[in-house]
PDB file of N, CA and C in Angstrom:
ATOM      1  N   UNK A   1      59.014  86.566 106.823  1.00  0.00           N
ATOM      2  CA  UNK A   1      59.748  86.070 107.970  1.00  0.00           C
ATOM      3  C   UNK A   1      58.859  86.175 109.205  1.00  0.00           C
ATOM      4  N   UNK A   2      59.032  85.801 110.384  1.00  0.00           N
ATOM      5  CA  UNK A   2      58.404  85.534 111.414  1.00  0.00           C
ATOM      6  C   UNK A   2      58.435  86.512 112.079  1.00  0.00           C
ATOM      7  N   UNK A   3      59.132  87.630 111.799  1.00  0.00           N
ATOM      8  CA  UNK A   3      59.449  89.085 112.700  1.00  0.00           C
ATOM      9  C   UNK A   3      58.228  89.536 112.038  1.00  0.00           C
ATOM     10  N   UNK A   4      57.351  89.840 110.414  1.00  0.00           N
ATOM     11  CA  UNK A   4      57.111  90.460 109.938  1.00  0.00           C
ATOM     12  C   UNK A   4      55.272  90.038 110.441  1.00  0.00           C
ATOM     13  N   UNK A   5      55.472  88.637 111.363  1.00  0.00           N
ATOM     14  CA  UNK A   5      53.738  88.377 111.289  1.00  0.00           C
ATOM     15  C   UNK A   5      54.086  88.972 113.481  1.00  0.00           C
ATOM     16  N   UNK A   6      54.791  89.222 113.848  1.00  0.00           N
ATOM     17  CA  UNK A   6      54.460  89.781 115.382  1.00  0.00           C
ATOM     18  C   UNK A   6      54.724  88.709 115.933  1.00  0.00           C
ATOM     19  N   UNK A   7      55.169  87.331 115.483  1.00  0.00           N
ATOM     20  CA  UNK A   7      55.428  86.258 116.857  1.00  0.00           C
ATOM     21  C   UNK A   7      56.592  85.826 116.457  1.00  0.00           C
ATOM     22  N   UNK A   8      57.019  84.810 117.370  1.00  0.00           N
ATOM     23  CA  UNK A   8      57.919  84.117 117.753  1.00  0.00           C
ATOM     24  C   UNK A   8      58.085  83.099 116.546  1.00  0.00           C
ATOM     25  N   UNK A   9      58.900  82.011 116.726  1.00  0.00           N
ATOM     26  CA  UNK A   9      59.275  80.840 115.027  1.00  0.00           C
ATOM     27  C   UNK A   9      57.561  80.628 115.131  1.00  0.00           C
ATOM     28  N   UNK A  10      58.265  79.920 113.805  1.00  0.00           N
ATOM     29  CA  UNK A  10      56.193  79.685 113.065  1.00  0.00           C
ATOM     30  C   UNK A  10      55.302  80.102 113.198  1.00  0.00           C
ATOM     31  N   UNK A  11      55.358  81.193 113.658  1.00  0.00           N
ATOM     32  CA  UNK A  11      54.161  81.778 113.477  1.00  0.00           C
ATOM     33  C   UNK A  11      53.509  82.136 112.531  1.00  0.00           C
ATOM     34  N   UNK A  12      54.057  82.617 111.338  1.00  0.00           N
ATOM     35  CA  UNK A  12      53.550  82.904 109.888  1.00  0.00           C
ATOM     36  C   UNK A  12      52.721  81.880 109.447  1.00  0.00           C
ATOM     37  N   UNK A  13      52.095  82.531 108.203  1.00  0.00           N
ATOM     38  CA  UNK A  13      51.176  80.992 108.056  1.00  0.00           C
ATOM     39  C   UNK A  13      51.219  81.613 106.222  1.00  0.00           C
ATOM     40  N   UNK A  14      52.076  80.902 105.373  1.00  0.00           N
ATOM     41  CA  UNK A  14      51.546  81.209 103.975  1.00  0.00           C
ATOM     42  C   UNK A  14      50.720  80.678 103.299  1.00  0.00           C
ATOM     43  N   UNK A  15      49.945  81.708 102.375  1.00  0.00           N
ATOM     44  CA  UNK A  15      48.889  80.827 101.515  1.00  0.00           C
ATOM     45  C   UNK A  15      48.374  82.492 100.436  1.00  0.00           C
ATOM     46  N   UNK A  16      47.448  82.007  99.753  1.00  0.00           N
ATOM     47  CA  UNK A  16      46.628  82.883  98.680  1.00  0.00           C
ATOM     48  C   UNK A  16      46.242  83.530  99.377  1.00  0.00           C
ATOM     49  N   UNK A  17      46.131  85.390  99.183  1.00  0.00           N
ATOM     50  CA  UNK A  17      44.769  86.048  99.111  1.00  0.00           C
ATOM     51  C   UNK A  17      43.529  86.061  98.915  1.00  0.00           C
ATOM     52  N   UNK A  18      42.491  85.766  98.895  1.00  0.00           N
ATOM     53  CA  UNK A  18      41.339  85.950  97.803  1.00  0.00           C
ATOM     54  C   UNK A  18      41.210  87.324  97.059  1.00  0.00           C
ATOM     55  N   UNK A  19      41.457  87.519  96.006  1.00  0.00           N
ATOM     56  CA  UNK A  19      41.378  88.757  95.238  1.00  0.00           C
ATOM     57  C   UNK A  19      40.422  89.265  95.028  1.00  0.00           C
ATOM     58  N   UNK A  20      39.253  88.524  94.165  1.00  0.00           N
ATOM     59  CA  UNK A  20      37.949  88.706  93.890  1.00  0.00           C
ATOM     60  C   UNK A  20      37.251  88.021  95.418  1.00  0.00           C
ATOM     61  N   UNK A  21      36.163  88.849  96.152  1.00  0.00           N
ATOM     62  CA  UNK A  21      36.172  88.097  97.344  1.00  0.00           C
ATOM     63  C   UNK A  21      34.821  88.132  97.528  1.00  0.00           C
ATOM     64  N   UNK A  22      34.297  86.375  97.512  1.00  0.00           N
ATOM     65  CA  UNK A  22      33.001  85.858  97.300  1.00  0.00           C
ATOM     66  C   UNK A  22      32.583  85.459  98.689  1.00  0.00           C
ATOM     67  N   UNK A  23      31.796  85.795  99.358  1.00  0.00           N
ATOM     68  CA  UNK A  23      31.599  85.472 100.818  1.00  0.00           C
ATOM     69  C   UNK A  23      33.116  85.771 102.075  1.00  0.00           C
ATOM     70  N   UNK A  24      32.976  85.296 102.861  1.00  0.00           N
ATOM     71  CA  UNK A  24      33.899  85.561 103.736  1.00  0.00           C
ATOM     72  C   UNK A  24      35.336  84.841 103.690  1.00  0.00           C
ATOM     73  N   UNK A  25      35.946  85.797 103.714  1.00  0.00           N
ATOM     74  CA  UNK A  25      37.276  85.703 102.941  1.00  0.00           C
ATOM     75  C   UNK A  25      37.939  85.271 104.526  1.00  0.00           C
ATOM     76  N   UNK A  26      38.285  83.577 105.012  1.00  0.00           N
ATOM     77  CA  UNK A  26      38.469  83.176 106.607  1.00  0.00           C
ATOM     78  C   UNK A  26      40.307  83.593 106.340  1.00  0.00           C
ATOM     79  N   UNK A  27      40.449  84.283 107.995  1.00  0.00           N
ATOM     80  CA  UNK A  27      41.774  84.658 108.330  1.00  0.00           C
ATOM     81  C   UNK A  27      41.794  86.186 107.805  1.00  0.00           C
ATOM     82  N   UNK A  28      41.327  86.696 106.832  1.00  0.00           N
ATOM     83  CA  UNK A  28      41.410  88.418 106.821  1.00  0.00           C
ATOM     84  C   UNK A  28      39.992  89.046 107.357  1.00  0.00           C
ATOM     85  N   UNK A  29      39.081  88.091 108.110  1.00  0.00           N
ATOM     86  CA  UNK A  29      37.909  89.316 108.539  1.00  0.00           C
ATOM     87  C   UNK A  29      37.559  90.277 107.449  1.00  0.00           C
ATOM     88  N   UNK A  30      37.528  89.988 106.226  1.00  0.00           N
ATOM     89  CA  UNK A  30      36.534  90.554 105.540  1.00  0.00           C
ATOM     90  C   UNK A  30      35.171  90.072 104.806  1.00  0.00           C
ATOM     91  N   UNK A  31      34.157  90.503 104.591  1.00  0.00           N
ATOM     92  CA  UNK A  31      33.218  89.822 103.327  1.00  0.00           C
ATOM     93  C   UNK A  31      32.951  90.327 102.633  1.00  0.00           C
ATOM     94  N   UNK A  32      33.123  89.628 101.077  1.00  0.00           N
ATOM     95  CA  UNK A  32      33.006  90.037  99.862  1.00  0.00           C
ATOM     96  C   UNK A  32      31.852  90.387  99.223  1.00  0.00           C
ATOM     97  N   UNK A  33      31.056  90.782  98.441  1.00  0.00           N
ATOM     98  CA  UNK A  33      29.832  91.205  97.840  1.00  0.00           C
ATOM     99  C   UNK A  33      29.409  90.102  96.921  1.00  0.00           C
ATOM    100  N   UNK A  34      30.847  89.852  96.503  1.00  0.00           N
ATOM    101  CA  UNK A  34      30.686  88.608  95.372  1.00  0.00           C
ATOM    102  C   UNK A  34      30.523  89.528  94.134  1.00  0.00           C
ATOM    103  N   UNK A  35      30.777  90.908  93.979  1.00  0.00           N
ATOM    104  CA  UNK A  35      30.314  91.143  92.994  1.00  0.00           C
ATOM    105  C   UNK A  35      31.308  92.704  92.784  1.00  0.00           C
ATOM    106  N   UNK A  36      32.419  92.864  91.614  1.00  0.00           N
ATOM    107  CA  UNK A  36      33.024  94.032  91.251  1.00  0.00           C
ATOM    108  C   UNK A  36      32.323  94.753  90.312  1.00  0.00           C
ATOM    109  N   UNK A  37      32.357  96.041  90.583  1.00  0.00           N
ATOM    110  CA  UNK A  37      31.700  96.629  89.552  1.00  0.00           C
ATOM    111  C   UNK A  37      32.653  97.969  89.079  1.00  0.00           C
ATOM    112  N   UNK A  38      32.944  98.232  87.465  1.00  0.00           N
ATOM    113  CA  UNK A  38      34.110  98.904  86.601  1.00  0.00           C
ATOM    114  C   UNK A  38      32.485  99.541  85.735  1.00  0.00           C
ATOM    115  N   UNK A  39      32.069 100.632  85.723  1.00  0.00           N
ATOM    116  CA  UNK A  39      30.817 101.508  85.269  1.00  0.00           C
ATOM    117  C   UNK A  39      31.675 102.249  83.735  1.00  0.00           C
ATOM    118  N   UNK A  40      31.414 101.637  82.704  1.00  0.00           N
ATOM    119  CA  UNK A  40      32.179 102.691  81.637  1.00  0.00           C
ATOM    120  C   UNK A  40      30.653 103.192  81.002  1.00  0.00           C
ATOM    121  N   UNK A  41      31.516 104.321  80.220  1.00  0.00           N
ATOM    122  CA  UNK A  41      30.057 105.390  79.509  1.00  0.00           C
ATOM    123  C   UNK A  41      30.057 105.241  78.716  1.00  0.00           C
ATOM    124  N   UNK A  42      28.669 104.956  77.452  1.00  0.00           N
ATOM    125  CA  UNK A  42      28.897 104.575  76.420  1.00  0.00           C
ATOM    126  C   UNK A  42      28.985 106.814  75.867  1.00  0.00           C
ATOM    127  N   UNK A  43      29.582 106.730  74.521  1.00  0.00           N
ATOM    128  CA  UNK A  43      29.039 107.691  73.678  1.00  0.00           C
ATOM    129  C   UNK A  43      28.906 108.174  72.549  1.00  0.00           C
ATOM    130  N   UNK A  44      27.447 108.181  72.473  1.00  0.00           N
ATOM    131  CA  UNK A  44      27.351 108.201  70.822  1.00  0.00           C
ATOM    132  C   UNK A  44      28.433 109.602  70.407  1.00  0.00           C
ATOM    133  N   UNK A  45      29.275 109.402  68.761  1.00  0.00           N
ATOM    134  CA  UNK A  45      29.688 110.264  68.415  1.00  0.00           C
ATOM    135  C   UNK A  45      29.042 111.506  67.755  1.00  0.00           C
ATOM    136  N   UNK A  46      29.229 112.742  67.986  1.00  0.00           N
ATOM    137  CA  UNK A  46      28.904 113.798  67.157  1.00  0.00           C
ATOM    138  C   UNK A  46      29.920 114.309  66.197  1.00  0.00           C
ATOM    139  N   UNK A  47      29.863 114.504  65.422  1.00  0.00           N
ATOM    140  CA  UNK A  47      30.488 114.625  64.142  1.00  0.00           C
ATOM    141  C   UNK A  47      32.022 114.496  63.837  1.00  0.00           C
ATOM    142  N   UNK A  48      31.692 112.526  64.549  1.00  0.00           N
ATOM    143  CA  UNK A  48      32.831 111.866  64.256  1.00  0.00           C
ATOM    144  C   UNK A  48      33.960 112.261  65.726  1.00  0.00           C
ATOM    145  N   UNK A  49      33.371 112.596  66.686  1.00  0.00           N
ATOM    146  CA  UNK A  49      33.968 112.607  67.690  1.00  0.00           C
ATOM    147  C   UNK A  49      33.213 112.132  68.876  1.00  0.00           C
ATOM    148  N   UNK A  50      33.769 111.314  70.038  1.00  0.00           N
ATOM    149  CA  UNK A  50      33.414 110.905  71.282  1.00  0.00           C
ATOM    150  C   UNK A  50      33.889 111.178  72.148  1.00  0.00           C
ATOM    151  N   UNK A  51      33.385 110.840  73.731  1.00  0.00           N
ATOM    152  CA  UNK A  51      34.512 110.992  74.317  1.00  0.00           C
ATOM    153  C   UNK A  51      33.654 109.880  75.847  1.00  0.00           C
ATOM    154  N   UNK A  52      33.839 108.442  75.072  1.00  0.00           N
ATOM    155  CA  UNK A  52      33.569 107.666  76.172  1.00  0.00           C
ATOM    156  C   UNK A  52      33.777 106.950  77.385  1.00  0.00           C
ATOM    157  N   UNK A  53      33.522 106.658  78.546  1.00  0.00           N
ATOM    158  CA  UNK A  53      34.775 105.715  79.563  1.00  0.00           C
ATOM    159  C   UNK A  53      34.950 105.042  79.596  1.00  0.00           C
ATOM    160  N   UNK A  54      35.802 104.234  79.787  1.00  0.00           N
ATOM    161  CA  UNK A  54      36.484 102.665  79.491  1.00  0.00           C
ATOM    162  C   UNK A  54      36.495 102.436  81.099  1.00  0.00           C
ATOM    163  N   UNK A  55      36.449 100.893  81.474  1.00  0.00           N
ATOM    164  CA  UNK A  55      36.214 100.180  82.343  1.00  0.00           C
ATOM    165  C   UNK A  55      36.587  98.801  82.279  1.00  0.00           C
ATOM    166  N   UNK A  56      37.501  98.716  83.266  1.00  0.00           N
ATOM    167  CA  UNK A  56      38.172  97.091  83.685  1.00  0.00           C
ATOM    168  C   UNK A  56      38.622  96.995  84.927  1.00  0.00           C
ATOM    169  N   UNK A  57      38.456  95.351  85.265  1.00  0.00           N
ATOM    170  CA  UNK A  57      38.802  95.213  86.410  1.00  0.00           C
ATOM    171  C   UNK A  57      39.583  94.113  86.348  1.00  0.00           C
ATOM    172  N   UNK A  58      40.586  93.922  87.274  1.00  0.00           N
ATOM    173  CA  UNK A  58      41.685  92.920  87.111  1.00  0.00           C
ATOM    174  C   UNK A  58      42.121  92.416  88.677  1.00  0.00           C
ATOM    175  N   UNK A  59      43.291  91.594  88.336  1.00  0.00           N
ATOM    176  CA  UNK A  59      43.811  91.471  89.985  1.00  0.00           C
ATOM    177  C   UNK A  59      45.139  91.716  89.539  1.00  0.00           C
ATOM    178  N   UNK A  60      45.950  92.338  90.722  1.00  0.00           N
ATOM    179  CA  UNK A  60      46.958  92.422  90.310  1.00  0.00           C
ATOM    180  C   UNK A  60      47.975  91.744  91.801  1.00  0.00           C
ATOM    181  N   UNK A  61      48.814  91.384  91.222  1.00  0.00           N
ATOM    182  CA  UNK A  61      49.610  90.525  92.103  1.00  0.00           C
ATOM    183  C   UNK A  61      50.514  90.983  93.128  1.00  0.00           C
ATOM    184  N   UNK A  62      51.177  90.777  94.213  1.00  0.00           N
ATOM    185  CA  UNK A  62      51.935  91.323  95.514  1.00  0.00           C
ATOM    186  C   UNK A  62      52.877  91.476  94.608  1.00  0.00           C
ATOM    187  N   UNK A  63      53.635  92.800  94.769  1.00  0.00           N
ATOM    188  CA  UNK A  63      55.036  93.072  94.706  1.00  0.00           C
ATOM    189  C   UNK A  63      55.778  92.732  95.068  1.00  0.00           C
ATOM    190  N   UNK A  64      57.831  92.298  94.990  1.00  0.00           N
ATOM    191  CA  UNK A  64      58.656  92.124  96.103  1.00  0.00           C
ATOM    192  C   UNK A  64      58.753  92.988  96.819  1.00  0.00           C
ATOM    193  N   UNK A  65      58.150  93.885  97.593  1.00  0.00           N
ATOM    194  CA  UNK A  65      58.112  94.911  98.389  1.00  0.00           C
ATOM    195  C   UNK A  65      57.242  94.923  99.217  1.00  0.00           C
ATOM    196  N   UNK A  66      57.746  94.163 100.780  1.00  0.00           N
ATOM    197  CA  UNK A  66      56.296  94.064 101.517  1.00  0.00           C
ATOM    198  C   UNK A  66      55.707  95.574 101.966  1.00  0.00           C
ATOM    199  N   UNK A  67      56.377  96.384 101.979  1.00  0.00           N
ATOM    200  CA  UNK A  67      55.426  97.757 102.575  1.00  0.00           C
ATOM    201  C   UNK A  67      54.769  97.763 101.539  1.00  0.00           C
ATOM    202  N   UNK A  68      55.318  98.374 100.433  1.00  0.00           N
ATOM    203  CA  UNK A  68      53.998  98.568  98.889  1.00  0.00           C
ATOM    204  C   UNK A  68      52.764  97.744  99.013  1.00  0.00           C
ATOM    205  N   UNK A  69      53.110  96.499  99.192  1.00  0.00           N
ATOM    206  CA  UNK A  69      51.710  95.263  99.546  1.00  0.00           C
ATOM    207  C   UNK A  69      50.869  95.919 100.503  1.00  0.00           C
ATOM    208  N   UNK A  70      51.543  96.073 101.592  1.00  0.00           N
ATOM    209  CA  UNK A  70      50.607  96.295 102.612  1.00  0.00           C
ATOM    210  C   UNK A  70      49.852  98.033 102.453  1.00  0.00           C
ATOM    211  N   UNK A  71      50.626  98.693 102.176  1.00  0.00           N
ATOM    212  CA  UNK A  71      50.149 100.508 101.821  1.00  0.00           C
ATOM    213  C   UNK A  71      48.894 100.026 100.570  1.00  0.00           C
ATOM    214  N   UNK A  72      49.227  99.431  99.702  1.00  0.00           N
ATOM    215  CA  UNK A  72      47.854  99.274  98.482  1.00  0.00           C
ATOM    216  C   UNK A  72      47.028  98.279  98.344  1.00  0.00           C
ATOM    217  N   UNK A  73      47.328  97.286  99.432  1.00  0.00           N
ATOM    218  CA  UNK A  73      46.763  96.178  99.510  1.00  0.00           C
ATOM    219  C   UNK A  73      46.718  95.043  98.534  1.00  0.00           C
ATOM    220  N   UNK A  74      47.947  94.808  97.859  1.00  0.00           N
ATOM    221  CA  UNK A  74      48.413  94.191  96.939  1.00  0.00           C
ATOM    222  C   UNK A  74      48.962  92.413  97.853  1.00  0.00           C
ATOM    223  N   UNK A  75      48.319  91.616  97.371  1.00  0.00           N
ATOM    224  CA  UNK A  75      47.955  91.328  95.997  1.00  0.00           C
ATOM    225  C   UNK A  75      46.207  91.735  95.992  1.00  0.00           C
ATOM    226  N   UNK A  76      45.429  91.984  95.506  1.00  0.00           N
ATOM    227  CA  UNK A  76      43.774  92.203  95.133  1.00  0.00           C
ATOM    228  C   UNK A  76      43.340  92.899  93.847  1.00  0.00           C
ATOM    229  N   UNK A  77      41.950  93.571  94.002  1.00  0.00           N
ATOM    230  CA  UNK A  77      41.841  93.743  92.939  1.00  0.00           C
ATOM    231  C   UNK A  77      41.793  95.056  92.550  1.00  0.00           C
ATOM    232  N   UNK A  78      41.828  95.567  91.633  1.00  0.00           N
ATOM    233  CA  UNK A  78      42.318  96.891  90.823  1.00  0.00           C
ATOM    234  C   UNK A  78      41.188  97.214  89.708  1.00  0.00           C
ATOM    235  N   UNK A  79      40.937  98.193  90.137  1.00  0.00           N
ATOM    236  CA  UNK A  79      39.445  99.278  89.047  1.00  0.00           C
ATOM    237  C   UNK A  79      39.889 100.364  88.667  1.00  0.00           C
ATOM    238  N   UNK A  80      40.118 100.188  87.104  1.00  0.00           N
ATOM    239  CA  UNK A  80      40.708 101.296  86.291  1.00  0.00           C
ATOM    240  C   UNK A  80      39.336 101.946  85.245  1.00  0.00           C
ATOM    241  N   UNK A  81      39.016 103.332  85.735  1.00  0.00           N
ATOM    242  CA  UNK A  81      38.224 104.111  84.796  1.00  0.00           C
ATOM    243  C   UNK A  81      38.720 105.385  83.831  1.00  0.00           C
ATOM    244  N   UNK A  82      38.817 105.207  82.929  1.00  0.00           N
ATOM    245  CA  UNK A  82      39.553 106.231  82.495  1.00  0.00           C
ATOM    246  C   UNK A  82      39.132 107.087  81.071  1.00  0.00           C
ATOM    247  N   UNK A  83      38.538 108.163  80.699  1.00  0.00           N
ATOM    248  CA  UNK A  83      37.795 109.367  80.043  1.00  0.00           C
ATOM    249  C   UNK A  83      38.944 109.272  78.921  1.00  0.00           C
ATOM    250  N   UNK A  84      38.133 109.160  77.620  1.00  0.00           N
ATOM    251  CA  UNK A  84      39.255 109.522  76.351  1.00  0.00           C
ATOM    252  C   UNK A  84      38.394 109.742  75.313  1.00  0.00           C
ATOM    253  N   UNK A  85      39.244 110.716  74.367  1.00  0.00           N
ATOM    254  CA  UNK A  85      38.218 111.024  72.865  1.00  0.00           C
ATOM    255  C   UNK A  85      38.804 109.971  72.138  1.00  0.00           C
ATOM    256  N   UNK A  86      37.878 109.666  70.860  1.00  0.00           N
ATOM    257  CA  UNK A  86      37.897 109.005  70.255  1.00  0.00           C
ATOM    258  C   UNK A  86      37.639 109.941  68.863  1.00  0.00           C
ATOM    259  N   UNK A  87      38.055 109.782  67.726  1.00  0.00           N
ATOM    260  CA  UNK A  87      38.011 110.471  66.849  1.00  0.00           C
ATOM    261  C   UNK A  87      37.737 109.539  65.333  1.00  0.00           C
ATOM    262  N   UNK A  88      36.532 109.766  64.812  1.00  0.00           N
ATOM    263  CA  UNK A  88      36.354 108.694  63.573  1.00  0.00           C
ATOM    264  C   UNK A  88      37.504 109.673  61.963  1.00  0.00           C
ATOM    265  N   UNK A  89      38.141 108.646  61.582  1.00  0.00           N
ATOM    266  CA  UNK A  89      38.771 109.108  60.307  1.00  0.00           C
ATOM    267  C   UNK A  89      37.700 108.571  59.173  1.00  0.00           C
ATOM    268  N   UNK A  90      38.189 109.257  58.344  1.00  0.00           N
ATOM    269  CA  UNK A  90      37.631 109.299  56.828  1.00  0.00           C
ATOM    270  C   UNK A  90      38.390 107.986  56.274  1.00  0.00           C
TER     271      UNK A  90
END
């Protein structure tokens, strides 16, 4: 709504985010790297056990909840690293 951008009627202006953000992202004053980076560990197992990191990157989309959007910066992008054993069976 028009209360939520600080002006008066029309003032809002809707459109996309850029999520992944390749050069200058016009209207949010930011610039992008062009480039995400998700670092996982490889590891060799020792006797049938590992314990390597997994790595992904995604976008994840605005919530119906404009504070949540704005507190996590939703809609953009999201880097999940996360440490787990792995265990080989017989």
């Amino acid at each position: 709504v028009d209360a939520d951008c600080g002006g008066g009627a029309d003032t809002c202006e809707s459109r996309n985010r850029a999520c992944f953000l390749t050069g200058s992202a016009a209207g949010f004053g930011r610039t992008g790297t062009g480039t995400l980076v998700a670092d996982g560990v490889v590891d060799p197992p020792i006797q049938d056990v590992s314990h390597p990191v997994l790595a992904s990157i995604a976008c994840v989309g605005p919530s119906d909840c404009s504070l949540l959007n704005a507190v996590s910066g939703f809609p953009g992008p999201l880097r999940l690293t996360q440490k787990v054993t792995t265990t080989a069976l017989p």
